[in-house]
Protein backbone atom coordinates (compact mmCIF):
# COMPACT_ATOMS: atom_id res chain seq x y z
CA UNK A 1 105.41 27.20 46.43
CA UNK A 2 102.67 25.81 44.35
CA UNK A 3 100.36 22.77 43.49
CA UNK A 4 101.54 20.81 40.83
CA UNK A 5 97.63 19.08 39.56
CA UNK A 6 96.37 17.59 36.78
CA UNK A 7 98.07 16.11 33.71
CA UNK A 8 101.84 17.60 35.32
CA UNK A 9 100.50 15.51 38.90
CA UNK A 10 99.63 12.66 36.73
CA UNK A 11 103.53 12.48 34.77
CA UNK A 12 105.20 12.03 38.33
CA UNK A 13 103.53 8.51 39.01
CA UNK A 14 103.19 5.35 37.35
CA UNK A 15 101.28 2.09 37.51
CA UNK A 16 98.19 4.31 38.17
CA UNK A 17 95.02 1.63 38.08
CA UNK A 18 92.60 4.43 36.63
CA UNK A 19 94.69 7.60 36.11
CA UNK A 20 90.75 9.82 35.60
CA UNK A 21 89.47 8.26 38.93
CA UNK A 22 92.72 8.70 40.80
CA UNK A 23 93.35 12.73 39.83
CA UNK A 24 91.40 15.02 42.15
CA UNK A 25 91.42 18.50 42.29
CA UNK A 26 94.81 19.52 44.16
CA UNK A 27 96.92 15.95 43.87
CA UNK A 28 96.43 12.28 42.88
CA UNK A 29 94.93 9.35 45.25
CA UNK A 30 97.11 6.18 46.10
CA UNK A 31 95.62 2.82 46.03
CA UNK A 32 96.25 -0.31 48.06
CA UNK A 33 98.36 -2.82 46.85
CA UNK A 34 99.72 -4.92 50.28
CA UNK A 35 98.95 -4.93 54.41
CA UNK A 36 101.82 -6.27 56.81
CA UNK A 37 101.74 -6.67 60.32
CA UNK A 38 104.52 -5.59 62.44
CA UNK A 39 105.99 -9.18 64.53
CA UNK A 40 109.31 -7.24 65.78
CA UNK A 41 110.56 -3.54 67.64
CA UNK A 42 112.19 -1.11 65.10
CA UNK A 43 114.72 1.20 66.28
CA UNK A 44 115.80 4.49 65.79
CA UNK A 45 118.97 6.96 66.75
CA UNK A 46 120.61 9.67 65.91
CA UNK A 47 122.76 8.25 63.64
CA UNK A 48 120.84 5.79 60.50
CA UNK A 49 123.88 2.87 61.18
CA UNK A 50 121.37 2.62 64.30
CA UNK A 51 118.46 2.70 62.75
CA UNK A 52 116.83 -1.17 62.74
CA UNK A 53 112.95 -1.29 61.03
CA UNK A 54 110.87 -4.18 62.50
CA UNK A 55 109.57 -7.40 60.94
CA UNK A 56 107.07 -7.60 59.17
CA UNK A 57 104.61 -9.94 57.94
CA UNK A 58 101.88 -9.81 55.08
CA UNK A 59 98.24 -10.23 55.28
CA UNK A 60 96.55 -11.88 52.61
CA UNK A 61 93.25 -10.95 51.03
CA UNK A 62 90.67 -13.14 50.55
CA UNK A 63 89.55 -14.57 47.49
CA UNK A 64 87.20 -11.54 46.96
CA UNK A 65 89.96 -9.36 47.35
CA UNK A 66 88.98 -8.47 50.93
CA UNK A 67 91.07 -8.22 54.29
CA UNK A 68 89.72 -7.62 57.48
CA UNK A 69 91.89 -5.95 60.04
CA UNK A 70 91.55 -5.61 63.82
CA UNK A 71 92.67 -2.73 65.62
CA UNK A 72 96.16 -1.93 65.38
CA UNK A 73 99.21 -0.77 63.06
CA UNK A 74 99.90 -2.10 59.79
CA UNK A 75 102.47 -1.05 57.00
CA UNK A 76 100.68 0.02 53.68
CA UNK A 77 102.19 -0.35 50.68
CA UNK A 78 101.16 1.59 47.38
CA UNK A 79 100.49 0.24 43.94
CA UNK A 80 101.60 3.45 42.30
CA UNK A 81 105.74 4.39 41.99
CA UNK A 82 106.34 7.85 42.76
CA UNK A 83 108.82 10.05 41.18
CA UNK A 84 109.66 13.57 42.90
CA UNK A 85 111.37 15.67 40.76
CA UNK A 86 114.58 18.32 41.60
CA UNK A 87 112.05 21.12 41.83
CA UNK A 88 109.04 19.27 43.74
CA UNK A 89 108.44 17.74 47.14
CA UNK A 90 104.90 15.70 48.17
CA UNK A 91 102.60 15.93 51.16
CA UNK A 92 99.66 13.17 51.65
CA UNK A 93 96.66 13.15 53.12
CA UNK A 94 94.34 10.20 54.20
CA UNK A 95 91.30 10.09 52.32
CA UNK A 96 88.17 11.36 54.35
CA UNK A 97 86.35 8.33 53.66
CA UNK A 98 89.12 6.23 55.48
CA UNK A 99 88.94 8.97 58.44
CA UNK A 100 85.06 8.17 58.57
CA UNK A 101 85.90 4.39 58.94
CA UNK A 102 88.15 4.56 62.08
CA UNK A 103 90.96 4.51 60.28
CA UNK A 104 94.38 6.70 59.63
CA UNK A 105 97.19 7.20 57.72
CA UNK A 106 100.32 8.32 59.12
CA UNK A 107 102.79 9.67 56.46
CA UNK A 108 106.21 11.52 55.76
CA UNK A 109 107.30 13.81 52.87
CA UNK A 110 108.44 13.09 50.00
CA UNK A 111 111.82 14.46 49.02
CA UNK A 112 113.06 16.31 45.62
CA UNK A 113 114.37 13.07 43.99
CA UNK A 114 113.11 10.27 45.63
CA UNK A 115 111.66 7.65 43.53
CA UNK A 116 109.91 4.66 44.68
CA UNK A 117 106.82 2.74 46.09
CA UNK A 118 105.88 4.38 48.85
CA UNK A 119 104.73 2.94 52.23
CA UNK A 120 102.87 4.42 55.16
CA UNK A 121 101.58 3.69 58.61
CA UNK A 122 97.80 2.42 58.54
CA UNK A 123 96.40 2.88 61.98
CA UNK A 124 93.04 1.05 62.83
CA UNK A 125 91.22 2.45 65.52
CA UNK A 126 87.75 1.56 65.15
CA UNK A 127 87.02 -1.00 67.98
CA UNK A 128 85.05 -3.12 65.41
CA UNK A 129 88.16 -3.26 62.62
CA UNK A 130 88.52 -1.99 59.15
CA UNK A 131 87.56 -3.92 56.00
CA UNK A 132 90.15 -2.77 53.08
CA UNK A 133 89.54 -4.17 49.52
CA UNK A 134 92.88 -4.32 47.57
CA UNK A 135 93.39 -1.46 45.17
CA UNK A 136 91.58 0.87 47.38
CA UNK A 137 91.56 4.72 47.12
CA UNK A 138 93.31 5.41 50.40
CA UNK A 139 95.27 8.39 50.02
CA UNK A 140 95.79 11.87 48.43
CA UNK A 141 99.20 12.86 47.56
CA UNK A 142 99.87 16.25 46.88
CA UNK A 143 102.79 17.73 45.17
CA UNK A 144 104.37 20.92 45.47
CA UNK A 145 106.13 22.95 43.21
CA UNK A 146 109.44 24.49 45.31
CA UNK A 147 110.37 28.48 44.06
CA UNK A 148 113.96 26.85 43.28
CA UNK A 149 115.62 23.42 42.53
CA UNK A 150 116.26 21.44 45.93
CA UNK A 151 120.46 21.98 46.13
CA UNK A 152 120.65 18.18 47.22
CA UNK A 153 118.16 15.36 46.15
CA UNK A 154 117.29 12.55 48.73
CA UNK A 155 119.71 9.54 48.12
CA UNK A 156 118.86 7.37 51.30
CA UNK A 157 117.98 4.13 52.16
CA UNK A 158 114.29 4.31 50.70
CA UNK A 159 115.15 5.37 47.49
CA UNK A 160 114.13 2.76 44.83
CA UNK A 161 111.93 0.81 47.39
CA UNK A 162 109.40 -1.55 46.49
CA UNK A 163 109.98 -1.53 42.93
């Protein structure tokens, strides 16, 4: 396996906001583009027909472009679509400066083939709250290159989400 960077890490997403500002070193940096608040229980089994994701409901920024969150879990949704290719999967990492706030991302991986606007767990522990400006730098995604081509490409229920 190896790091797919640069210009090649920059052809697997779109809607960047400033592709030079977003492209670090080993991977590219997602930025904010909605906060929801979880109002309902998900549910997971074995089997997905069980599977039942909670409600949620948005947060609105303020007129600056501003939200202020309390401590807690929130769904983060990405400005930037994300396209894995047959031969790649992705790995994120929160951004230190969100670590340094109180703040956490929780995240999956990204499959060979999944394509989509990606969400992730935003966890708030700082007792005071978090203060998020839309379009923020929040996360680091970093793509790997896999030796072969994946023999089956992800086809499941978050494929094409958010776009």
């Amino acid at each position: 396996m190896s790091i797919i960077a640069g210009t090649q890490a920059q052809a697997l997403v779109e809607d960047m906001i400033d592709r030079e500002a977003q492209t670090q070193m080993c991977g590219l940096e997602l930025t904010l583009q909605k906060v929801e608040r979880f109002v309902s229980a998900g549910a997971l089994a074995f089997e997905n027909k069980e599977r039942a994701l909670p409600d949620v409901q948005p947060l609105d920024f303020d007129s600056s472009g501003w939200i202020s969150l309390s401590p807690g879990a929130y769904l983060a949704t990405f400005n930037e679509i994300v396209s894995i290719p047959s031969d790649a999967a992705a790995l994120a990492r929160a951004r230190s400066s969100l670590l340094r706030c109180g703040a956490a991302l929780e995240t999956a991986l990204w499959d060979p083939g999944y394509r989509g606007r990606s969400q992730s767990l935003l966890v708030v522990y700082n007792p005071a709250g978090l203060r998020l400006k839309k379009n923020a730098r929040l996360m680091q995604l970093i793509f790997l290159r896999l030796e072969k081509e994946a023999e089956k490409l992800y086809s499941g229920r978050y494929q094409g989400e958010n776009i």
